[in-house]
N, C-alpha and C. Protein backbone atom coordinates (compact mmCIF):
# COMPACT_ATOMS: atom_id res chain seq x y z
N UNK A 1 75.16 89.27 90.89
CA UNK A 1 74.39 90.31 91.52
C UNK A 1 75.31 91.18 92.38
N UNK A 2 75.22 92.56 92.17
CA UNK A 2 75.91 93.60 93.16
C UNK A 2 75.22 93.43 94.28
N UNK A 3 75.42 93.16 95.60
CA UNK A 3 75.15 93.31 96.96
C UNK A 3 74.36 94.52 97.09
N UNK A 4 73.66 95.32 97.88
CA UNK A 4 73.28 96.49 98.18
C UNK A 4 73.92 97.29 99.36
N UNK A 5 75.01 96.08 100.44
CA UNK A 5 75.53 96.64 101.33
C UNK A 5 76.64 95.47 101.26
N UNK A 6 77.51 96.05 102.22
CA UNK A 6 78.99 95.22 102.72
C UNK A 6 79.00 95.85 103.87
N UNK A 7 78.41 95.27 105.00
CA UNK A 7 78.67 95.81 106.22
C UNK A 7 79.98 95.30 106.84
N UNK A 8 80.26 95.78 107.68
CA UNK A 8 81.89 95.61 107.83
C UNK A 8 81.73 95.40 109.30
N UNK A 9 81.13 93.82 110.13
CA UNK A 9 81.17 93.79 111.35
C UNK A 9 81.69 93.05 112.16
N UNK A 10 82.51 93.31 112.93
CA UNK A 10 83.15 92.31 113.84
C UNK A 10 82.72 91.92 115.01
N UNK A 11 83.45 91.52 115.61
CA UNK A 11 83.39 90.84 117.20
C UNK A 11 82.30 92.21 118.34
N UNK A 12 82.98 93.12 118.09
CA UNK A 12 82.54 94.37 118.97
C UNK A 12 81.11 94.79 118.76
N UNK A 13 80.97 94.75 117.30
CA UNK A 13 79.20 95.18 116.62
C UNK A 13 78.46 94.04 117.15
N UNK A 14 78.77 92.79 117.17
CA UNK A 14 78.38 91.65 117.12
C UNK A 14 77.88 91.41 118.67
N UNK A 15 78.90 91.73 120.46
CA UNK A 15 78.60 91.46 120.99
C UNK A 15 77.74 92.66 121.13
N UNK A 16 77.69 93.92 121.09
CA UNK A 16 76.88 94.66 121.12
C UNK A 16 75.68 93.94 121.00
N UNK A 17 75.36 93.90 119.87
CA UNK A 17 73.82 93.30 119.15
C UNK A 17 73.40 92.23 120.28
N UNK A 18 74.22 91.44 120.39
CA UNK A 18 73.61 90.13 120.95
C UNK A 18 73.53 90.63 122.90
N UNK A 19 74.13 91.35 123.06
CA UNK A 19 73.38 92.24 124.71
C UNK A 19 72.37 93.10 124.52
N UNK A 20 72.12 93.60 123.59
CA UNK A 20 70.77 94.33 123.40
C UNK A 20 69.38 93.29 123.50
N UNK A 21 69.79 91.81 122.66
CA UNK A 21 68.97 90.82 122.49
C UNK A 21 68.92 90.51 123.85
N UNK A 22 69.83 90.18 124.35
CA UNK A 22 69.60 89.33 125.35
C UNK A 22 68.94 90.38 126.68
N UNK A 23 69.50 91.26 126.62
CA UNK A 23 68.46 92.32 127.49
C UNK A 23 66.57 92.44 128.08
N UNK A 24 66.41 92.07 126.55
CA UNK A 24 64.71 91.96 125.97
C UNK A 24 64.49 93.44 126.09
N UNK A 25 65.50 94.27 125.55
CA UNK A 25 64.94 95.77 125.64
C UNK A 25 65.50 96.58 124.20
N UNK A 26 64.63 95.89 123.21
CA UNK A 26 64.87 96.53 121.89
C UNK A 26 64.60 97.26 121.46
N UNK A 27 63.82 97.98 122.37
CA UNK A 27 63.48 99.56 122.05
C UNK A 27 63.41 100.31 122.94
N UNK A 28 63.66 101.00 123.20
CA UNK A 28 62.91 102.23 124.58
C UNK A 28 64.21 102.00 125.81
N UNK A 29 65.34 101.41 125.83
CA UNK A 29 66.17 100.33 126.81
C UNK A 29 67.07 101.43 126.90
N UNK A 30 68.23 100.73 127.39
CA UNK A 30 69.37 101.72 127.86
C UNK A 30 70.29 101.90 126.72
N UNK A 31 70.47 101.57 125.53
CA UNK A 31 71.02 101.94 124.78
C UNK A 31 70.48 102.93 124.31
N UNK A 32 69.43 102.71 123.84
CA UNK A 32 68.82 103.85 123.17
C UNK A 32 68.21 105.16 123.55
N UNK A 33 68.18 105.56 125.10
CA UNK A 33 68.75 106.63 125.99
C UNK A 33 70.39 107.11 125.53
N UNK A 34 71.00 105.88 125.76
CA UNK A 34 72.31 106.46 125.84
C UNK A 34 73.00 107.15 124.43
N UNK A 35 71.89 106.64 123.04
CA UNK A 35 72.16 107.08 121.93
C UNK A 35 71.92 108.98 121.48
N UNK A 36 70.00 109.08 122.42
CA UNK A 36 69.57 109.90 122.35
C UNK A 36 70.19 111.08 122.90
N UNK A 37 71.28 110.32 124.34
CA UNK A 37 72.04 111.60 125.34
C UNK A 37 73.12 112.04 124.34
N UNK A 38 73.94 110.92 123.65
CA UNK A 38 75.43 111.46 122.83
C UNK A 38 74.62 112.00 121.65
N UNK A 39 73.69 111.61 121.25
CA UNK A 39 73.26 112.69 119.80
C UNK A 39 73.02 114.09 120.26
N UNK A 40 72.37 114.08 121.23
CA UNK A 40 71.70 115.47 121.70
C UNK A 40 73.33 116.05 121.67
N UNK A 41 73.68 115.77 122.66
CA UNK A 41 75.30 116.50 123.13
C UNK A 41 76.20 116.75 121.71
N UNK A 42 76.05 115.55 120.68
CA UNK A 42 77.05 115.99 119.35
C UNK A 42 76.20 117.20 118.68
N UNK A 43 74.94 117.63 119.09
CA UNK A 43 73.97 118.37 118.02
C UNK A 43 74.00 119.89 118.75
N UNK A 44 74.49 119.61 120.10
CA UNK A 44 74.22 120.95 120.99
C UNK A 44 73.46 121.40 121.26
N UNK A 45 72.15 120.03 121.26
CA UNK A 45 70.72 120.41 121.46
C UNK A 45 70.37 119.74 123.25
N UNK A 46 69.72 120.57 123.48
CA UNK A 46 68.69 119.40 125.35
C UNK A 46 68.62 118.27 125.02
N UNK A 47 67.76 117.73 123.86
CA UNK A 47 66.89 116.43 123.72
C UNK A 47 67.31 115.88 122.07
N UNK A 48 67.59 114.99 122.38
CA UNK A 48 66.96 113.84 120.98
C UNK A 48 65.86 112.92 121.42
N UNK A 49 65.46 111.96 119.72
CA UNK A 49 64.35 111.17 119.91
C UNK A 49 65.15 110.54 118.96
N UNK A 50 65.40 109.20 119.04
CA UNK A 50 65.49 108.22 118.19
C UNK A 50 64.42 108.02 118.03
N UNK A 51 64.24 107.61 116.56
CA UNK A 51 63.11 106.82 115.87
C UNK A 51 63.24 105.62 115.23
N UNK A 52 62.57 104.86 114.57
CA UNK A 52 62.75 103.22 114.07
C UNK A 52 62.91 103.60 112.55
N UNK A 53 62.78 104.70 112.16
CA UNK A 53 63.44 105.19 110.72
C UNK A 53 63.11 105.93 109.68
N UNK A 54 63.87 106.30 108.59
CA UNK A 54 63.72 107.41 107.60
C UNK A 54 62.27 108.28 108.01
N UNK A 55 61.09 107.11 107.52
CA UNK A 55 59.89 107.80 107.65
C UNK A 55 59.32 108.54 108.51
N UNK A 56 59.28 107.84 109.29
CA UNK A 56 59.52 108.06 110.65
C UNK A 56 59.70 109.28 111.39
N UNK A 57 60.75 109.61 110.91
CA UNK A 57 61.44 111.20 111.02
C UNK A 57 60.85 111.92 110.31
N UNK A 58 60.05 111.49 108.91
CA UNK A 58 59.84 112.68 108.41
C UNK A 58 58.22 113.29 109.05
N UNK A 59 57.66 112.20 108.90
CA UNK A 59 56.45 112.56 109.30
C UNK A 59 56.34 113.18 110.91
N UNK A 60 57.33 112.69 111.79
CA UNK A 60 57.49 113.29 113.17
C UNK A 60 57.92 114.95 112.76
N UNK A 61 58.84 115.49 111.70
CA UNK A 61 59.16 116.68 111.41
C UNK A 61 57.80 117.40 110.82
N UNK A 62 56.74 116.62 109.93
CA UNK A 62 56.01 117.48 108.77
C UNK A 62 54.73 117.65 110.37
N UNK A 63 54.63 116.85 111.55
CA UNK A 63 54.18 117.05 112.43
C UNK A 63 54.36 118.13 112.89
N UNK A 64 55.78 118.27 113.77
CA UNK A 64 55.72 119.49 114.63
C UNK A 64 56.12 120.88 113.56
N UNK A 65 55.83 120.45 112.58
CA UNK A 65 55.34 122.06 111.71
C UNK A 65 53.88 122.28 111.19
N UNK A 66 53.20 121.29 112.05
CA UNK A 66 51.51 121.11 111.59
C UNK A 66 51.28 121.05 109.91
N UNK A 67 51.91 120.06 109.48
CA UNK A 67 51.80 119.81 107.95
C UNK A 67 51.54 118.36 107.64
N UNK A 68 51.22 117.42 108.45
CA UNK A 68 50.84 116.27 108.62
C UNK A 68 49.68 116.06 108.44
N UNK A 69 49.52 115.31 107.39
CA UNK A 69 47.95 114.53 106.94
C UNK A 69 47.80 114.22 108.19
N UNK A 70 46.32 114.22 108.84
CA UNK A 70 45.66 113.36 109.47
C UNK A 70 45.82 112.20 109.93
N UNK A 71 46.40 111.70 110.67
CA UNK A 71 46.61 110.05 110.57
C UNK A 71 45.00 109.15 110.35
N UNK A 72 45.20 107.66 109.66
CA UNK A 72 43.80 107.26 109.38
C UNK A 72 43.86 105.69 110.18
N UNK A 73 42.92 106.06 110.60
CA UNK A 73 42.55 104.69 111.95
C UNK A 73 41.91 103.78 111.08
């Protein structure tokens, strides 16, 4: 079987990960401020928003162009 990825992680990715865990702040925490400040700044924009992924983004985009189905409760 071909793999689908070969991530390539060491010591540095690794303690990363495991201070985020140990934090108890896996979302919304200080990394992920600090992701949203260096994206904004590499984009030359005020603000970013990290999101939890692909979809995510899109439907947050087909949103703020009012092209978003309805959400269904």
């Amino acid at each position: 079987m071909i793999p689908p990825a070969r991530p390539d992680l060491g010591p540095e990715e690794v303690a990363a990960v495991t201070e985020v865990l140990n934090s108890g702040m896996i979302a919304q925490g200080r990394k992920v401020a600090e992701l949203e400040q260096r994206w904004a700044e590499f984009c030359g924009v005020k603000h970013a928003i990290a999101l939890s992924n692909g979809p995510a983004g899109r439907w947050s985009t087909l949103g703020g162009w009012g092209s978003a189905p309805a959400a269904r409760g």
